[in-house]
C-alpha atoms as a PDB file:
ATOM      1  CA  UNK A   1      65.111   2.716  76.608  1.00  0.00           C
ATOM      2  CA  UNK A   2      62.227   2.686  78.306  1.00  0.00           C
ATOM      3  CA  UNK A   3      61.672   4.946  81.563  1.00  0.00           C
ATOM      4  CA  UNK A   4      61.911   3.863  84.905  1.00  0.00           C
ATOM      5  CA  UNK A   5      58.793   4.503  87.232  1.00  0.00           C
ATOM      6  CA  UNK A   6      59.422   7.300  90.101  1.00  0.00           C
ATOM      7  CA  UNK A   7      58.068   6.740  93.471  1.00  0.00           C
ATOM      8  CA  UNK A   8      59.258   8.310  96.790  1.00  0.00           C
ATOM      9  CA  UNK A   9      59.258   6.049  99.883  1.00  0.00           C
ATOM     10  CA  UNK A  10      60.595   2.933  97.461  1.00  0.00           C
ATOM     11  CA  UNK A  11      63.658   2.225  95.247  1.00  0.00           C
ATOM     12  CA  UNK A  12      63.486  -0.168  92.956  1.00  0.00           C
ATOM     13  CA  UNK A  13      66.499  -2.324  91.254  1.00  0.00           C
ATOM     14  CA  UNK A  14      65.810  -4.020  87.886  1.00  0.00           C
ATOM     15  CA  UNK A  15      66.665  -6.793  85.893  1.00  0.00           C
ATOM     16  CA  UNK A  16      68.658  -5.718  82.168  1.00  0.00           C
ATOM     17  CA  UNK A  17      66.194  -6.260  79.694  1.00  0.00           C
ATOM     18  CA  UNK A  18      67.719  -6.572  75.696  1.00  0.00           C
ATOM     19  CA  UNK A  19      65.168  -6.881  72.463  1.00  0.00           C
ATOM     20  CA  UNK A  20      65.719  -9.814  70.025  1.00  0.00           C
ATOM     21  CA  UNK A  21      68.567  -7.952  68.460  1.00  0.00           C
ATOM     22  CA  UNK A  22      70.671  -7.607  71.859  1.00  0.00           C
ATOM     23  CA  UNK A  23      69.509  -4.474  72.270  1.00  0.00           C
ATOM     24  CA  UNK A  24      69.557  -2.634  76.008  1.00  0.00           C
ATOM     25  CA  UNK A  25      65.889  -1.815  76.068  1.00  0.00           C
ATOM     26  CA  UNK A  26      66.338  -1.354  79.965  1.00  0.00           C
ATOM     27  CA  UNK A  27      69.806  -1.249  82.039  1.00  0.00           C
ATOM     28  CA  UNK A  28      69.148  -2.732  85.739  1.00  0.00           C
ATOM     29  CA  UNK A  29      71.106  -3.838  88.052  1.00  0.00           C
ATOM     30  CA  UNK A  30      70.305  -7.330  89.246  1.00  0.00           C
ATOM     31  CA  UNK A  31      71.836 -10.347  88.111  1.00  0.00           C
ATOM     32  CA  UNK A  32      68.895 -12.770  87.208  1.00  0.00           C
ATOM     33  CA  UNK A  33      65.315 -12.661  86.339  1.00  0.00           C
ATOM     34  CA  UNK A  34      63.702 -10.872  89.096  1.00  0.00           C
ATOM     35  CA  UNK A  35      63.289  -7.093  91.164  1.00  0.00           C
ATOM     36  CA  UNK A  36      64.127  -6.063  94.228  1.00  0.00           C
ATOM     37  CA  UNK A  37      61.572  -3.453  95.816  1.00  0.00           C
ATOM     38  CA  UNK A  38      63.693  -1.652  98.810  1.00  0.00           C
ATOM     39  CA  UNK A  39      61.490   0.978 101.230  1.00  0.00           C
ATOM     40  CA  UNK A  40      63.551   3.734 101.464  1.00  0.00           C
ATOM     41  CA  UNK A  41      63.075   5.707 104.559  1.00  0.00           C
ATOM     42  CA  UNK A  42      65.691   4.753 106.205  1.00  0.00           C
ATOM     43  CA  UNK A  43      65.512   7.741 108.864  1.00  0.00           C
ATOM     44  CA  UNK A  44      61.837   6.484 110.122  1.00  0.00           C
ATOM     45  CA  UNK A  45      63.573   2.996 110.279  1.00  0.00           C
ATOM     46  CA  UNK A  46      61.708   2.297 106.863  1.00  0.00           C
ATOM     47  CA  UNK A  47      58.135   3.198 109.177  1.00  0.00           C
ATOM     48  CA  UNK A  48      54.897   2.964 106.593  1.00  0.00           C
ATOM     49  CA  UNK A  49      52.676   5.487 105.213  1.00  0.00           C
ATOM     50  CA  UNK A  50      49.582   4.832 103.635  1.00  0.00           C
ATOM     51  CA  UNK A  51      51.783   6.458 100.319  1.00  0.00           C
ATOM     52  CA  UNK A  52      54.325   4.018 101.179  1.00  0.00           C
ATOM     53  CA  UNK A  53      51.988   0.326 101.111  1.00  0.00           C
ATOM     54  CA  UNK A  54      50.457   2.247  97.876  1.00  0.00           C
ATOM     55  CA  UNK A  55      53.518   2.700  96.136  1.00  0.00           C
ATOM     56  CA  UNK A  56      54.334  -1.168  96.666  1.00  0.00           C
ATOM     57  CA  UNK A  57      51.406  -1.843  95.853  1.00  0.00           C
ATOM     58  CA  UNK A  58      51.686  -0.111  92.577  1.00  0.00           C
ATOM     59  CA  UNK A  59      55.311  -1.376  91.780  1.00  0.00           C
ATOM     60  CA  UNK A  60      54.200  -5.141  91.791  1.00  0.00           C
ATOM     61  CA  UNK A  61      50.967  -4.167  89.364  1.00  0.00           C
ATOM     62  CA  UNK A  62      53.681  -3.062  86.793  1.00  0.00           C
ATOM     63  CA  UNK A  63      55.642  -5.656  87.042  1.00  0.00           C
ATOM     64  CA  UNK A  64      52.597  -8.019  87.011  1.00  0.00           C
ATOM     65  CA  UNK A  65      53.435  -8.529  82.956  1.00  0.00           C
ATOM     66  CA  UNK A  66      56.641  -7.584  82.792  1.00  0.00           C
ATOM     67  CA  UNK A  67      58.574 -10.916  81.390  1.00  0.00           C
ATOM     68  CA  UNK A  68      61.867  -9.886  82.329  1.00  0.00           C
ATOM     69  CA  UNK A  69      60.691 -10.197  86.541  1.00  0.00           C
ATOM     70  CA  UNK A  70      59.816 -13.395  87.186  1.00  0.00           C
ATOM     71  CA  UNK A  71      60.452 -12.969  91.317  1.00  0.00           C
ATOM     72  CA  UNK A  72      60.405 -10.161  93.487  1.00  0.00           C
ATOM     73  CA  UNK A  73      62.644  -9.533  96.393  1.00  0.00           C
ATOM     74  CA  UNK A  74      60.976  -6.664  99.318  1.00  0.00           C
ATOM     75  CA  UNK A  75      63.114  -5.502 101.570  1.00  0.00           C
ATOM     76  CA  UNK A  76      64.348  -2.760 103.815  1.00  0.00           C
ATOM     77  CA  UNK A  77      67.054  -0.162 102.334  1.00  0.00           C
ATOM     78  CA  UNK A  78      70.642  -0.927 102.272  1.00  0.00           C
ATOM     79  CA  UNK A  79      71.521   2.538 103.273  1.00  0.00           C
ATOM     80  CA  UNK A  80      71.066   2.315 106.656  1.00  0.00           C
ATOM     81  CA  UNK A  81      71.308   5.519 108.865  1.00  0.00           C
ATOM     82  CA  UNK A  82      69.985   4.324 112.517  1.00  0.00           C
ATOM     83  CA  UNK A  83      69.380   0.663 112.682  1.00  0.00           C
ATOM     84  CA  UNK A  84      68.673  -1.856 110.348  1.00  0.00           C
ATOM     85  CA  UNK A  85      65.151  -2.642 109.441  1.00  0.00           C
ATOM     86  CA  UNK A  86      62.820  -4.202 106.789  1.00  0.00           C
ATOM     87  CA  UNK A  87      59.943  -1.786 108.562  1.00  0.00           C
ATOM     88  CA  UNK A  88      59.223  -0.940 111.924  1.00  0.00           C
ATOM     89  CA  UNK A  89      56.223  -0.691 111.357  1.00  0.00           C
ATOM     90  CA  UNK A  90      53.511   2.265 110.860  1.00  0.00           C
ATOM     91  CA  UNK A  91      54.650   6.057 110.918  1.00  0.00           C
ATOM     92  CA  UNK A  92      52.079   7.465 113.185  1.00  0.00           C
ATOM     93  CA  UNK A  93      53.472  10.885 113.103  1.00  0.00           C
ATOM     94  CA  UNK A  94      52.472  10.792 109.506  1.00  0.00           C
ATOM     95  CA  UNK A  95      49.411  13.001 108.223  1.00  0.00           C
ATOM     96  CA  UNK A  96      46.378  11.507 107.206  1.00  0.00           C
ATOM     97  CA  UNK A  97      43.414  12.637 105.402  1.00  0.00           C
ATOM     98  CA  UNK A  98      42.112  15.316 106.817  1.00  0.00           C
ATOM     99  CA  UNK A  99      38.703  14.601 106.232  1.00  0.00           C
ATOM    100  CA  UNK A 100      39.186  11.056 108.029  1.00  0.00           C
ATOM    101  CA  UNK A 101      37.501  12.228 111.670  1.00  0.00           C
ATOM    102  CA  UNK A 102      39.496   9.469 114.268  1.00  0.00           C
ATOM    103  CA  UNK A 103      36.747   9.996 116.674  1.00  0.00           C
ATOM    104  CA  UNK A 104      34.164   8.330 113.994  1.00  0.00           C
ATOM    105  CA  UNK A 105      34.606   4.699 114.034  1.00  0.00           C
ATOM    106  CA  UNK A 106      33.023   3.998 110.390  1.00  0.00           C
ATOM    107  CA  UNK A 107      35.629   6.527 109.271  1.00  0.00           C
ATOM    108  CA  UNK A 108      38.341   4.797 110.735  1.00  0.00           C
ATOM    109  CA  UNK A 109      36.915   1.400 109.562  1.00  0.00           C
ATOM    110  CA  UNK A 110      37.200   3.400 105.830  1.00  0.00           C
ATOM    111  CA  UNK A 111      40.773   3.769 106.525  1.00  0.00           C
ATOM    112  CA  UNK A 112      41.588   0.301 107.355  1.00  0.00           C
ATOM    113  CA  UNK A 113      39.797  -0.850 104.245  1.00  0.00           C
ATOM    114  CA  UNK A 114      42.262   1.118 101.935  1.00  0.00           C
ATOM    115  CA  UNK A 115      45.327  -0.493 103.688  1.00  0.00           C
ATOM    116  CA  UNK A 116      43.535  -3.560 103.449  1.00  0.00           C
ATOM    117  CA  UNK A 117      42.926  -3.275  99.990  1.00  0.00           C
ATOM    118  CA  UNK A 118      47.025  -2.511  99.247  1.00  0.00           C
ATOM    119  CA  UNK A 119      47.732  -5.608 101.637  1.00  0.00           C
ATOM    120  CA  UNK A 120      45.434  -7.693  99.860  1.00  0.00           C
ATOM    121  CA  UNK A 121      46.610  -6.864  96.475  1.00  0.00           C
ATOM    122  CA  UNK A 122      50.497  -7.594  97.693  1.00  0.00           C
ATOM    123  CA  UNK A 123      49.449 -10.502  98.747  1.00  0.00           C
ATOM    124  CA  UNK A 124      47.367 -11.621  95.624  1.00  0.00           C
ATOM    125  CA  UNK A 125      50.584 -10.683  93.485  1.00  0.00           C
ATOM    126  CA  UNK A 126      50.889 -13.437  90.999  1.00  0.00           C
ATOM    127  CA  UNK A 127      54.769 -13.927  90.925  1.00  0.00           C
ATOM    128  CA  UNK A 128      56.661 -15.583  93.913  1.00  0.00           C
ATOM    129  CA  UNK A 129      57.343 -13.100  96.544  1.00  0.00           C
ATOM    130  CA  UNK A 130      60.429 -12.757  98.536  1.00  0.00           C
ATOM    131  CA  UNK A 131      60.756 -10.769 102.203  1.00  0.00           C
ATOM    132  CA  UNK A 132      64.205 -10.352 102.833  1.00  0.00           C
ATOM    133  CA  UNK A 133      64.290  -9.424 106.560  1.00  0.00           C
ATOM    134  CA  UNK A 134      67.192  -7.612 108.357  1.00  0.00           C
ATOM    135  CA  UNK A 135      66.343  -5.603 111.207  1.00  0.00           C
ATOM    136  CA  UNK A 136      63.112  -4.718 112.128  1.00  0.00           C
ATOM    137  CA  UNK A 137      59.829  -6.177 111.511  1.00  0.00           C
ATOM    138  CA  UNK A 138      57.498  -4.927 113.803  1.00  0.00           C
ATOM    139  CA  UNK A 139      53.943  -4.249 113.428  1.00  0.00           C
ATOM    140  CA  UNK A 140      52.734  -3.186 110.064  1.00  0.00           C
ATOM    141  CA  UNK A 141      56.041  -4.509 108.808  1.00  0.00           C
ATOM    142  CA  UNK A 142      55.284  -7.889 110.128  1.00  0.00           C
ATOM    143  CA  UNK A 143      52.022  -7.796 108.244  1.00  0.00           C
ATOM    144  CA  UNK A 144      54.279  -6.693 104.838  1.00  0.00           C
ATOM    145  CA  UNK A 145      56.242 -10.252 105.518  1.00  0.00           C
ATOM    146  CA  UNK A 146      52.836 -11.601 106.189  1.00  0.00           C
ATOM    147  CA  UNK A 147      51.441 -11.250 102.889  1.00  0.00           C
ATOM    148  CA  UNK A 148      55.117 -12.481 100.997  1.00  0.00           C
ATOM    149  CA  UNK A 149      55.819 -16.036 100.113  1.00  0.00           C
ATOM    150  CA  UNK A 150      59.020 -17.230 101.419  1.00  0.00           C
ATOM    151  CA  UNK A 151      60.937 -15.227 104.357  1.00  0.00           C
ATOM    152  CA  UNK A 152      64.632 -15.021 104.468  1.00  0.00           C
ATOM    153  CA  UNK A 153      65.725 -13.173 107.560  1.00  0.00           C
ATOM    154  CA  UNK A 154      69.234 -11.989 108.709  1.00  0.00           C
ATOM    155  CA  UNK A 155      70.863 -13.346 112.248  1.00  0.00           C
ATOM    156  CA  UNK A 156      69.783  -9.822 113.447  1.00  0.00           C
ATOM    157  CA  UNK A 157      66.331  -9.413 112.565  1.00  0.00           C
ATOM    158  CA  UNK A 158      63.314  -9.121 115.091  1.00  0.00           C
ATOM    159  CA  UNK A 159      59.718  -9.693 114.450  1.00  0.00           C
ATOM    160  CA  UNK A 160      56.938  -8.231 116.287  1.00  0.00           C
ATOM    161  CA  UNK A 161      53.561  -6.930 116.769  1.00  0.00           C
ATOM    162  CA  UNK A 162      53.962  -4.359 119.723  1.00  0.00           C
ATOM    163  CA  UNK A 163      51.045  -2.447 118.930  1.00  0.00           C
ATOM    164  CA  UNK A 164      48.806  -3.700 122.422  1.00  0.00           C
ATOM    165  CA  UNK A 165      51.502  -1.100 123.615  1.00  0.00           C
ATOM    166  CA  UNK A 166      49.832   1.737 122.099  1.00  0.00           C
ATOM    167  CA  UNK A 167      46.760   0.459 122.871  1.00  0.00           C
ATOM    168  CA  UNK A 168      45.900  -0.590 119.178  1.00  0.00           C
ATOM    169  CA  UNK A 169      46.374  -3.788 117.661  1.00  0.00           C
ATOM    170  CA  UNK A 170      47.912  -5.300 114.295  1.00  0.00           C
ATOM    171  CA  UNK A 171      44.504  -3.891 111.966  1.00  0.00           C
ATOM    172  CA  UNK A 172      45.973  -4.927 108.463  1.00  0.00           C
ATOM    173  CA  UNK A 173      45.289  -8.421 108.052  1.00  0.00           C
ATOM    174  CA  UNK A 174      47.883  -9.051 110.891  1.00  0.00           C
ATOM    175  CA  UNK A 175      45.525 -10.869 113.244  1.00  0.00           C
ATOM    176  CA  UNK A 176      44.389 -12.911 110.969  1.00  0.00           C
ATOM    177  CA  UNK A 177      47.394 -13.744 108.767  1.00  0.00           C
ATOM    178  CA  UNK A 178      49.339 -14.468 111.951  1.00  0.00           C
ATOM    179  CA  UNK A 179      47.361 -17.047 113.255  1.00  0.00           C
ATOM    180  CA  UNK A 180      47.405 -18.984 109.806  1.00  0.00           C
ATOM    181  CA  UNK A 181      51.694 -18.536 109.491  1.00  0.00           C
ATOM    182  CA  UNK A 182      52.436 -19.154 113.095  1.00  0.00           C
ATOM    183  CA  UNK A 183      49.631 -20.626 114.609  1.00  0.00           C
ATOM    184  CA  UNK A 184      46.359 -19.478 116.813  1.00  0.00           C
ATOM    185  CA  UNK A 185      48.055 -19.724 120.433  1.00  0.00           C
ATOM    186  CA  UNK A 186      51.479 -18.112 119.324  1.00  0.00           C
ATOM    187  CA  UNK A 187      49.548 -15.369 116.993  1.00  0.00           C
ATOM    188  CA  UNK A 188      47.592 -14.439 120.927  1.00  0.00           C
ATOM    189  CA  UNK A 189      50.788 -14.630 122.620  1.00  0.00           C
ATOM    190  CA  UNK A 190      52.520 -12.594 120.245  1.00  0.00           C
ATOM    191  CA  UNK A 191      49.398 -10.046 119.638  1.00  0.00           C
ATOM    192  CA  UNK A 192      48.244  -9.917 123.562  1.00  0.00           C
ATOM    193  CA  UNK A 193      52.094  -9.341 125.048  1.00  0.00           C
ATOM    194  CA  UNK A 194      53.426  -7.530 122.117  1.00  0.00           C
ATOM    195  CA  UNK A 195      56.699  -9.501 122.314  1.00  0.00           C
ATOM    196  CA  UNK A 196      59.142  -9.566 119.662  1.00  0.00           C
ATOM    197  CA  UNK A 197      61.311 -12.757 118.665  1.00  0.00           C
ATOM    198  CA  UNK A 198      64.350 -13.527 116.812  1.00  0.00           C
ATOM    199  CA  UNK A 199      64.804 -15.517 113.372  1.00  0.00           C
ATOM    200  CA  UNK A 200      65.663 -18.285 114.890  1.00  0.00           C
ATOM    201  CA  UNK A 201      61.932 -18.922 116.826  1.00  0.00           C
ATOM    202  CA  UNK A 202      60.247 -17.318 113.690  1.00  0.00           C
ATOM    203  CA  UNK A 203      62.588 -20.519 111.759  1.00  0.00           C
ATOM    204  CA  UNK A 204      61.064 -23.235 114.681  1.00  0.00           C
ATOM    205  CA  UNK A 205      57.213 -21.466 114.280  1.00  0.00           C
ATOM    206  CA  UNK A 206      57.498 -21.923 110.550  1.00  0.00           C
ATOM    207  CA  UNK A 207      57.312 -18.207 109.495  1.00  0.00           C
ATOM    208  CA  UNK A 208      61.037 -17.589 108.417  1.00  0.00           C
ATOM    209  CA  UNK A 209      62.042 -20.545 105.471  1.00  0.00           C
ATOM    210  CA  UNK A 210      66.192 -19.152 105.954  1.00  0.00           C
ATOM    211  CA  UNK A 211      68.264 -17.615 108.121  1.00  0.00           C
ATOM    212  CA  UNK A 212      71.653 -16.468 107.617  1.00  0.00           C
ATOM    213  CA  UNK A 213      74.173 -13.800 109.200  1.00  0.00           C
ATOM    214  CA  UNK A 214      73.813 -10.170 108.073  1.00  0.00           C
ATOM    215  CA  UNK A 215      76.070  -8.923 105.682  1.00  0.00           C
ATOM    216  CA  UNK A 216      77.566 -10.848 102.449  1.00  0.00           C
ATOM    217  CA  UNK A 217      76.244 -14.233 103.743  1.00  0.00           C
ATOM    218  CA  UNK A 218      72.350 -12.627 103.908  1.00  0.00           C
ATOM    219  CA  UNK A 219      72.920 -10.758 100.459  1.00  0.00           C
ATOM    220  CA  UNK A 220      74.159 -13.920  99.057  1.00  0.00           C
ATOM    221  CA  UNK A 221      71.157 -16.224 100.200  1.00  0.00           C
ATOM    222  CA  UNK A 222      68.704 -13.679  99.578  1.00  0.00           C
ATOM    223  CA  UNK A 223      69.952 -13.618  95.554  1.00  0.00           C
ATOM    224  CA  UNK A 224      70.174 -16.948  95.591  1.00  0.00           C
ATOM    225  CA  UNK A 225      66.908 -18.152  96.046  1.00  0.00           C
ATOM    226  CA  UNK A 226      65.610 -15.008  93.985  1.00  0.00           C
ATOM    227  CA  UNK A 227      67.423 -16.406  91.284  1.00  0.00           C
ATOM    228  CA  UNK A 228      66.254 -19.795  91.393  1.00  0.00           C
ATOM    229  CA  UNK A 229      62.684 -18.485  91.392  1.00  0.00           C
ATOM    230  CA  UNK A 230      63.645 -16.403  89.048  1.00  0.00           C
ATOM    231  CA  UNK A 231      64.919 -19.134  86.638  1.00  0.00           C
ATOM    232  CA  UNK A 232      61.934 -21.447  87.375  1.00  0.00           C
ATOM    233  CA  UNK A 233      59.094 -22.905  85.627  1.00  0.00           C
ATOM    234  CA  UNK A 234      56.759 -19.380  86.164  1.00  0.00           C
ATOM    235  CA  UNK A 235      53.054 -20.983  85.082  1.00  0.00           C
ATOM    236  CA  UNK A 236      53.864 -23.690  87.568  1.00  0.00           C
ATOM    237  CA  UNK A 237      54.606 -21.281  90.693  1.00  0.00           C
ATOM    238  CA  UNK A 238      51.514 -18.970  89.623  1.00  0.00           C
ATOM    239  CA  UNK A 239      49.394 -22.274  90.494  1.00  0.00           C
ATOM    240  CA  UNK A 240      51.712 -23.567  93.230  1.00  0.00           C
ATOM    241  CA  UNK A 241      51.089 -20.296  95.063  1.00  0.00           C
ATOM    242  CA  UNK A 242      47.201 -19.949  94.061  1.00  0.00           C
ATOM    243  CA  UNK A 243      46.626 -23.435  96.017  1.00  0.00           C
ATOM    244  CA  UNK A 244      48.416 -23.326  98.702  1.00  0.00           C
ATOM    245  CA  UNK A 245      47.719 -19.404  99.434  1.00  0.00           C
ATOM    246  CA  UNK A 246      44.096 -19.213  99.094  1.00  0.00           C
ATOM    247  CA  UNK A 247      43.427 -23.245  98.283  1.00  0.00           C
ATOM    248  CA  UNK A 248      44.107 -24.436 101.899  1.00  0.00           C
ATOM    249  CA  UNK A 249      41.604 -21.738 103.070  1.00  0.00           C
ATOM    250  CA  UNK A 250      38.942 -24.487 101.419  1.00  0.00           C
ATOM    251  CA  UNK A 251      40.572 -27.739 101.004  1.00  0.00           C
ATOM    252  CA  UNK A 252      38.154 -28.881  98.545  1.00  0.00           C
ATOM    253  CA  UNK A 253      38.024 -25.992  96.374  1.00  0.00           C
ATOM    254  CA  UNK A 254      41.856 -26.029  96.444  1.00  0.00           C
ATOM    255  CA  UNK A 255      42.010 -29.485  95.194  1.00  0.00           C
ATOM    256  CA  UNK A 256      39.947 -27.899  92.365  1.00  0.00           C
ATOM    257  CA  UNK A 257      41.983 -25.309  91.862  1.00  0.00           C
ATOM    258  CA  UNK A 258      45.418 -28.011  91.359  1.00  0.00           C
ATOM    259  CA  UNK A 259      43.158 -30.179  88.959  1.00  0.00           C
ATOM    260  CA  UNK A 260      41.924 -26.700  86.623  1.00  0.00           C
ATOM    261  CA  UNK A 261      45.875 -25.607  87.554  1.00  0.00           C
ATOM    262  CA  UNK A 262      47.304 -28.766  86.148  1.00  0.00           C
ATOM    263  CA  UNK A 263      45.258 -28.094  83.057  1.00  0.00           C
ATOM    264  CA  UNK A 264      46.670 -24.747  82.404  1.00  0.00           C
ATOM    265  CA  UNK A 265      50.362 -25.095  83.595  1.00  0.00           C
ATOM    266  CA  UNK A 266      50.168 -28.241  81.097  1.00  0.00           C
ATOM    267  CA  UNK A 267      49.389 -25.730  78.022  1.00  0.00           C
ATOM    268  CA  UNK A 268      53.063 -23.674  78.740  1.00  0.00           C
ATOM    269  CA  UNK A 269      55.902 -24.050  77.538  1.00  0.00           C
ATOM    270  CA  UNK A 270      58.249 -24.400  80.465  1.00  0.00           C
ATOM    271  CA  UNK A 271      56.218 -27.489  81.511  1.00  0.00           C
ATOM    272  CA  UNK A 272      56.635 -28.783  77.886  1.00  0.00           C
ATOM    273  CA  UNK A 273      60.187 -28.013  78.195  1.00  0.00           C
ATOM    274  CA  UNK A 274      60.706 -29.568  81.204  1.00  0.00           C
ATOM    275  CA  UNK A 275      59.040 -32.441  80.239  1.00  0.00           C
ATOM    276  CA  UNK A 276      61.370 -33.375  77.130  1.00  0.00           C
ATOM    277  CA  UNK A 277      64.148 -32.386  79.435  1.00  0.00           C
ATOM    278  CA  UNK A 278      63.273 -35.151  81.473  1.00  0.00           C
ATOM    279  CA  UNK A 279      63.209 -37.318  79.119  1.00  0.00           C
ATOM    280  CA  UNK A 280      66.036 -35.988  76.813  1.00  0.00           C
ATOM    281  CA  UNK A 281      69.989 -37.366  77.545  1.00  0.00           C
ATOM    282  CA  UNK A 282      73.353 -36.145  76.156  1.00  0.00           C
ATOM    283  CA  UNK A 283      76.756 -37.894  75.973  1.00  0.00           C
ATOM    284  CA  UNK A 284      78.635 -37.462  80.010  1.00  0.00           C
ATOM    285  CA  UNK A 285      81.109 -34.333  79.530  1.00  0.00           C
ATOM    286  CA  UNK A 286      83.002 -35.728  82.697  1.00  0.00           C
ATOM    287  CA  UNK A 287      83.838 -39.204  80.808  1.00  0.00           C
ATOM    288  CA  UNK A 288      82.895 -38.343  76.878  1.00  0.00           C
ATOM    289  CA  UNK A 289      80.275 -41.264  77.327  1.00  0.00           C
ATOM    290  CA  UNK A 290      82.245 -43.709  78.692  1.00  0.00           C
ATOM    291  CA  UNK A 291      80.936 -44.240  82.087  1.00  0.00           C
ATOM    292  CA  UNK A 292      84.480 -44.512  83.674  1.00  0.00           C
ATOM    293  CA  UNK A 293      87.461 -42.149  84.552  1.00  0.00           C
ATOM    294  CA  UNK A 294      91.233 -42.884  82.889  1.00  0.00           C
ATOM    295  CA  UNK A 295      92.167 -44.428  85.982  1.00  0.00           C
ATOM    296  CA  UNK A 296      89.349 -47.002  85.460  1.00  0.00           C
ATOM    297  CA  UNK A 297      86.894 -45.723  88.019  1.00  0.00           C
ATOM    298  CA  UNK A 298      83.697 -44.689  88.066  1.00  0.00           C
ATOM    299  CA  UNK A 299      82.597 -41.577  86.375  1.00  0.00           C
ATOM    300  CA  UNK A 300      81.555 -39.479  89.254  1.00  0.00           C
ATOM    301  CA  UNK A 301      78.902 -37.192  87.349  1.00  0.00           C
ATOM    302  CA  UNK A 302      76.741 -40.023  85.408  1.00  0.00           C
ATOM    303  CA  UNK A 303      77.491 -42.883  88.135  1.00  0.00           C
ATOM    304  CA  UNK A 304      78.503 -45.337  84.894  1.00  0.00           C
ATOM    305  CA  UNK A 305      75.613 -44.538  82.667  1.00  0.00           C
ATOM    306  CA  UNK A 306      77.774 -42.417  80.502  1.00  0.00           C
ATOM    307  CA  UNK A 307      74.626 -40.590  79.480  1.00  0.00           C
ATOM    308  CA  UNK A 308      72.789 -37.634  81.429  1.00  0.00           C
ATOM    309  CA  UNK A 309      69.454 -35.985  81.547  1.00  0.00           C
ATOM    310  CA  UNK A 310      69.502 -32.242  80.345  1.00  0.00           C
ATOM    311  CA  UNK A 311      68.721 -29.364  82.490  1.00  0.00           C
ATOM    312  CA  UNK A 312      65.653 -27.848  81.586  1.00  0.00           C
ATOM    313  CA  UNK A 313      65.680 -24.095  80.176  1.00  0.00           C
ATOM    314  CA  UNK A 314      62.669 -22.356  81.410  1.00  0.00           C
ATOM    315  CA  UNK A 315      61.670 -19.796  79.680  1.00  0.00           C
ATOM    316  CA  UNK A 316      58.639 -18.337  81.796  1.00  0.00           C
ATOM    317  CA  UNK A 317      56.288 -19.121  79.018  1.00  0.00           C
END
C-alpha cells in the first residue's frame, strides 16, 4: 500500500484505490472519485499560516496525476471545538520569518509574493475544485474560496473581508479576485466597510452556486456534487475551467483556448465514450422494449420508444 503524505495544519480523506487485480493499493475513505482536503486547526477557528496555504498547496500538486481524484473538496474540519469555520482567516499571532523586517516595505512585498504564489497555484489546480463552506470565511479564507471553482456553503456560514479593521486589507489576490466573483461596487463595499454577509446574499451576488442547512443536508450536497465531478468527463472540465478561469480575462484568447481545447478533449476517451453513448440504445428495462406498461399505458422511462440511450461511463481518460 502506498503511504499516505503527512502534513500538520491539513487532513486529508482519500478515495480507495485497487490495482487491476482488485487489489487495495490505497484504503480511503470517500465514496467516489475525488479528496477532501480539511484545515485542521480547529482551535484558531482553522486561522492560516503561511505553512498552512503551503501545505494545500502541496496536497493538490500530488494529487495533480493521481487518477483515482478526479475532484477535490476544501473545507474546514469537522471536529469543531469553538465555532464552525472553513477559515477565519490569517493567524497573525503566528511567527514569521525572522529575517522578514515589517518595517521594510520591499520585504513585506517579498512576503506577499510567496502567499501569492500558493494562491495562484490553488487556483491554477487543474481538477475541479470544491469550497465547502460552513462557518467562517473571513479574510484570507475568503480569498481560499476565491481561488475554488464552485462554492457550496452551509445555512450558517459568513463571508467576509474585515481586514480595513486592522488597518490592512485583503493582500492575497482578494481585491482583485473579489471584484471579478462579486462584482467592482460590492468587492469596495465589502473591502472598504469590512462587512460580512450570509450565504444567502453570497447565492444573489453569484459567489456561492448552493446552499443548504448545516449538518446531514450540507454533508450530503457537498458529496453530491463532488461525486458528479468526480464521475465526469475529466479532459472536458480541465478545458471548461481553463476558459472560463483565465479565458474570460481575454475574450479573444479564450475563444482560442475552446477551439485548441476542443481539439484536445476530442483526442480522450471519455469524449469518445460519450459520444457512442449518445448515439448507442438498449432494449427499455421498465417495458422489455415494448413501449407500454401491462395495463396498456405508456412506458414511463422511454415515453413509447421502447429503446433508450446508454449512460456514458467516463473513465477520466
Amino acid at each position: 500500500m502506498s503511504e499516505e503524505p503527512k502534513f500538520e495544519h491539513i487532513k486529508i480523506d482519500w478515495p480507495t484505490v485497487k490495482d487491476e487485480e482488485g487489489n487495495v493499493t490505497r484504503e480511503g475513505t470517500i465514496d467516489g472519485n475525488y479528496a477532501v482536503i480539511s484545515i485542521n486547526r480547529p482551535d484558531r477557528l482553522n486561522a492560516l499560516t503561511e505553512q498552512t496555504v503551503a501545505e494545500i498547496s502541496k496536497a493538490l500538486r500530488i494529487m495533480q496525476l493521481d487518477g483515482s481524484v478526479r475532484a477535490v473538496v476544501l473545507r474546514g474540519t469537522k471536529e469543531i471545538t469553538k465555532k464552525p469555520a472553513f477559515s477565519a482567516g490569517a493567524d497573525l499571532a503566528a511567527m514569521v520569518d525572522p529575517r522578514l523586517k515589517m518595517n521594510v516595505p520591499m520585504h513585506m512585498s517579498m512576503a506577499m509574493r510567496t502567499r501569492h504564489r500558493d494562491y495562484d497555484e490553488i487556483e491554477q489546480f487543474s481538477k475541479p475544485l470544491i469550497a465547502a463552506v460552513d462557518g467562517f470565511a473571513l479574510g484570507g479564507g475568503l480569498e481560499l474560496v476565491l481561488v475554488s471553482d464552485i462554492v457550496i456553503a452551509s445555512d450558517r456560514a459568513t463571508f467576509g473581508v474585515p481586514e480595513v479593521h486592522r488597518g490592512i486589507f485583503p493582500a492575497n489576490g482578494g481585491v482583485t479576485r473579489l471584484a471579478s466573483r462579486v462584482g467592482l461596487n460590492r468587492a469596495l463595499r465589502m473591502a472598504y466597510f469590512g462587512e460580512q454577509f450570509d450565504a444567502e446574499t453570497m447565492i444573489d451576488w453569484g459567489l456561492v452556486s448552493w446552499m443548504a442547512p448545516s449538518g446531514e443536508e450540507f454533508e450530503k450536497l457537498v458529496h453530491e456534487k463532488a461525486k458528479w465531478l468526480g464521475d465526469a468527463a475529466t479532459t472536458a472540465l480541465f478545458v471548461i475551467k481553463k476558459c472560463v478561469k483565465f479565458g474570460t480575462r481575454y475574450p479573444q484568447l479564450g475563444l482560442m483556448m475552446e477551439q485548441f481545447g476542443f481539439g484536445v478533449n476530442s483526442a480522450s476517451f471519455d469524449s469518445k465514450e460519450g459520444v457512442a453513448a449518445f448515439n448507442r440504445k438498449v432494449r427499455c428495462p421498465v417495458c422489455g422494449g415494448k413501449g407500454k406498461m401491462e395495463d396498456g399505458s405508456e412506458c414511463p422511462n422511454c415515453k413509447g420508444r421502447k429503446r433508450i440511450k446508454v449512460v456514458p461511463h467516463f473513465k477520466g481518460k
